[in-house]
Protein backbone atom coordinates (compact mmCIF):
# COMPACT_ATOMS: atom_id res chain seq x y z
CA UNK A 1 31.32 -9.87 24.98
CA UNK A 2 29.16 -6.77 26.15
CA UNK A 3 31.01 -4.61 23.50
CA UNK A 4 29.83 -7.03 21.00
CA UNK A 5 26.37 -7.24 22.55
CA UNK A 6 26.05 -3.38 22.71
CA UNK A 7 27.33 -2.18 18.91
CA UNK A 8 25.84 -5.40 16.29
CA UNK A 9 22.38 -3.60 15.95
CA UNK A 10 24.20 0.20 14.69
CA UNK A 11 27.52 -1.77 13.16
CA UNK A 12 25.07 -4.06 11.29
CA UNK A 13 22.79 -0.99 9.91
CA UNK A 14 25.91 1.01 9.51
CA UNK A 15 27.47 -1.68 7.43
CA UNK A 16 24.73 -2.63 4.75
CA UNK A 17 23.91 1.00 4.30
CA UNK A 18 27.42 1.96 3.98
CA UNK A 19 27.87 -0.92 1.24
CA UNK A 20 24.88 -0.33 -0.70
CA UNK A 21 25.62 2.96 -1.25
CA UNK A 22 29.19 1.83 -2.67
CA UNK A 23 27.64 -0.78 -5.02
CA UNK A 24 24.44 0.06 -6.45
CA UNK A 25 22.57 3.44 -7.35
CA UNK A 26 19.50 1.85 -7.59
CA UNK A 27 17.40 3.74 -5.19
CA UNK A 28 14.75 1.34 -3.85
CA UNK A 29 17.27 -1.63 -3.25
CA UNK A 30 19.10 -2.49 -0.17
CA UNK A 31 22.19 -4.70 -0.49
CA UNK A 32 22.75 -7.22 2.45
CA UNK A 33 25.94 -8.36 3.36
CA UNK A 34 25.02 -12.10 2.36
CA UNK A 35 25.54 -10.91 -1.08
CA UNK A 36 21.12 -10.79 -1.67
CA UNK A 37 19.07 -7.24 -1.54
CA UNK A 38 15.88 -6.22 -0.24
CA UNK A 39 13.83 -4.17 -2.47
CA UNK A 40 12.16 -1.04 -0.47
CA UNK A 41 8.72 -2.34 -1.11
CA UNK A 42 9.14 -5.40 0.94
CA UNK A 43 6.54 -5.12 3.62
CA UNK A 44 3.91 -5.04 0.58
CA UNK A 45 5.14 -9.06 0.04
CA UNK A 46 3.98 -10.76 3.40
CA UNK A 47 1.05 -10.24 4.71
CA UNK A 48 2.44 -11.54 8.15
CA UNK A 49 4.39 -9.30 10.48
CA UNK A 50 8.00 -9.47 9.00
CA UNK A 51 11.18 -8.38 10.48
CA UNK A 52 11.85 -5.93 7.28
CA UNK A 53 8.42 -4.92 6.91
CA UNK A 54 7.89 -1.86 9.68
CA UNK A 55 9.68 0.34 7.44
CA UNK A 56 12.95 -0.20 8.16
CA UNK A 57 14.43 -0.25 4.67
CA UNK A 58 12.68 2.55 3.32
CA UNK A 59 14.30 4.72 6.20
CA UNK A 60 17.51 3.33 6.04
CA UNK A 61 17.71 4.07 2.09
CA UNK A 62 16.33 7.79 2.31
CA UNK A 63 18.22 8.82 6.20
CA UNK A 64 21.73 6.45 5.95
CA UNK A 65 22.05 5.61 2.00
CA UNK A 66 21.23 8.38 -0.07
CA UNK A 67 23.15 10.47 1.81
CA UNK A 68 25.94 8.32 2.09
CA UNK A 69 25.79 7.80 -1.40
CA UNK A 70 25.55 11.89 -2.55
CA UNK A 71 28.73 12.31 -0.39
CA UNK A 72 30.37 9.36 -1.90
CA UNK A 73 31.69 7.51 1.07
CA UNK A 74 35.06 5.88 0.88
CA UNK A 75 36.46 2.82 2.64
CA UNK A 76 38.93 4.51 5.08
CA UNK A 77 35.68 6.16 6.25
CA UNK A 78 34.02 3.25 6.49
CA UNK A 79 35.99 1.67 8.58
CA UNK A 80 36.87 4.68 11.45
CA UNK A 81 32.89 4.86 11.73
CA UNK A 82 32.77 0.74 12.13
CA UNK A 83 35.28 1.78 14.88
CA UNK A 84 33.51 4.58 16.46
CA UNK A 85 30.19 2.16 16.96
CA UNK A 86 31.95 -0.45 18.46
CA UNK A 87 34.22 1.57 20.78
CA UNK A 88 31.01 4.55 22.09
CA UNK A 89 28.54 1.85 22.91
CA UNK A 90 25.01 3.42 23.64
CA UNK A 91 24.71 1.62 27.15
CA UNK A 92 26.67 1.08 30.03
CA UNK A 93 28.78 -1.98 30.03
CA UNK A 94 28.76 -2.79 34.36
């Protein structure tokens, strides 16, 4: 359960950045996994503190897409990284 615990936040970044830049080339669109997408500009919607709006997308397009997405990331790489974050979790599991 700790593994779990420790690797959803990176797996979960990992994942929709890793799909996005296999299904769109849009570059101010982020593709969630629920089959919706977040447009970059998000933050400017609400004027309420949302959970998308502290710039999260517009970093994960231009530091985990776009580079993802120049490379041209395949699925047999996709899923040895999914591994990697789940197996080297960033804490220690005592």
């Amino acid at each position: 359960m700790s593994l779990v615990k420790s690797s959803f936040a990176p797996l979960m970044v990992f994942c929709f950045a890793a799909r996005t830049a296999q299904n769109t080339d849009d570059e101010n669109v982020l593709c969630l996994c629920n089959f919706a997408y977040v447009p970059r500009d998000i933050g400017k919607a609400y004027e309420d503190t949302y959970h998308l709006g502290n710039g999260i997308v517009g970093r994960t397009l231009d530091e985990l897409v776009s580079p993802y997405r120049s490379y041209g990331i395949l699925e047999e790489e996709i899923v040895c990284v999914s591994a990697l974050i789940v197996l080297n979790p960033c804490e220690d599991l005592d």
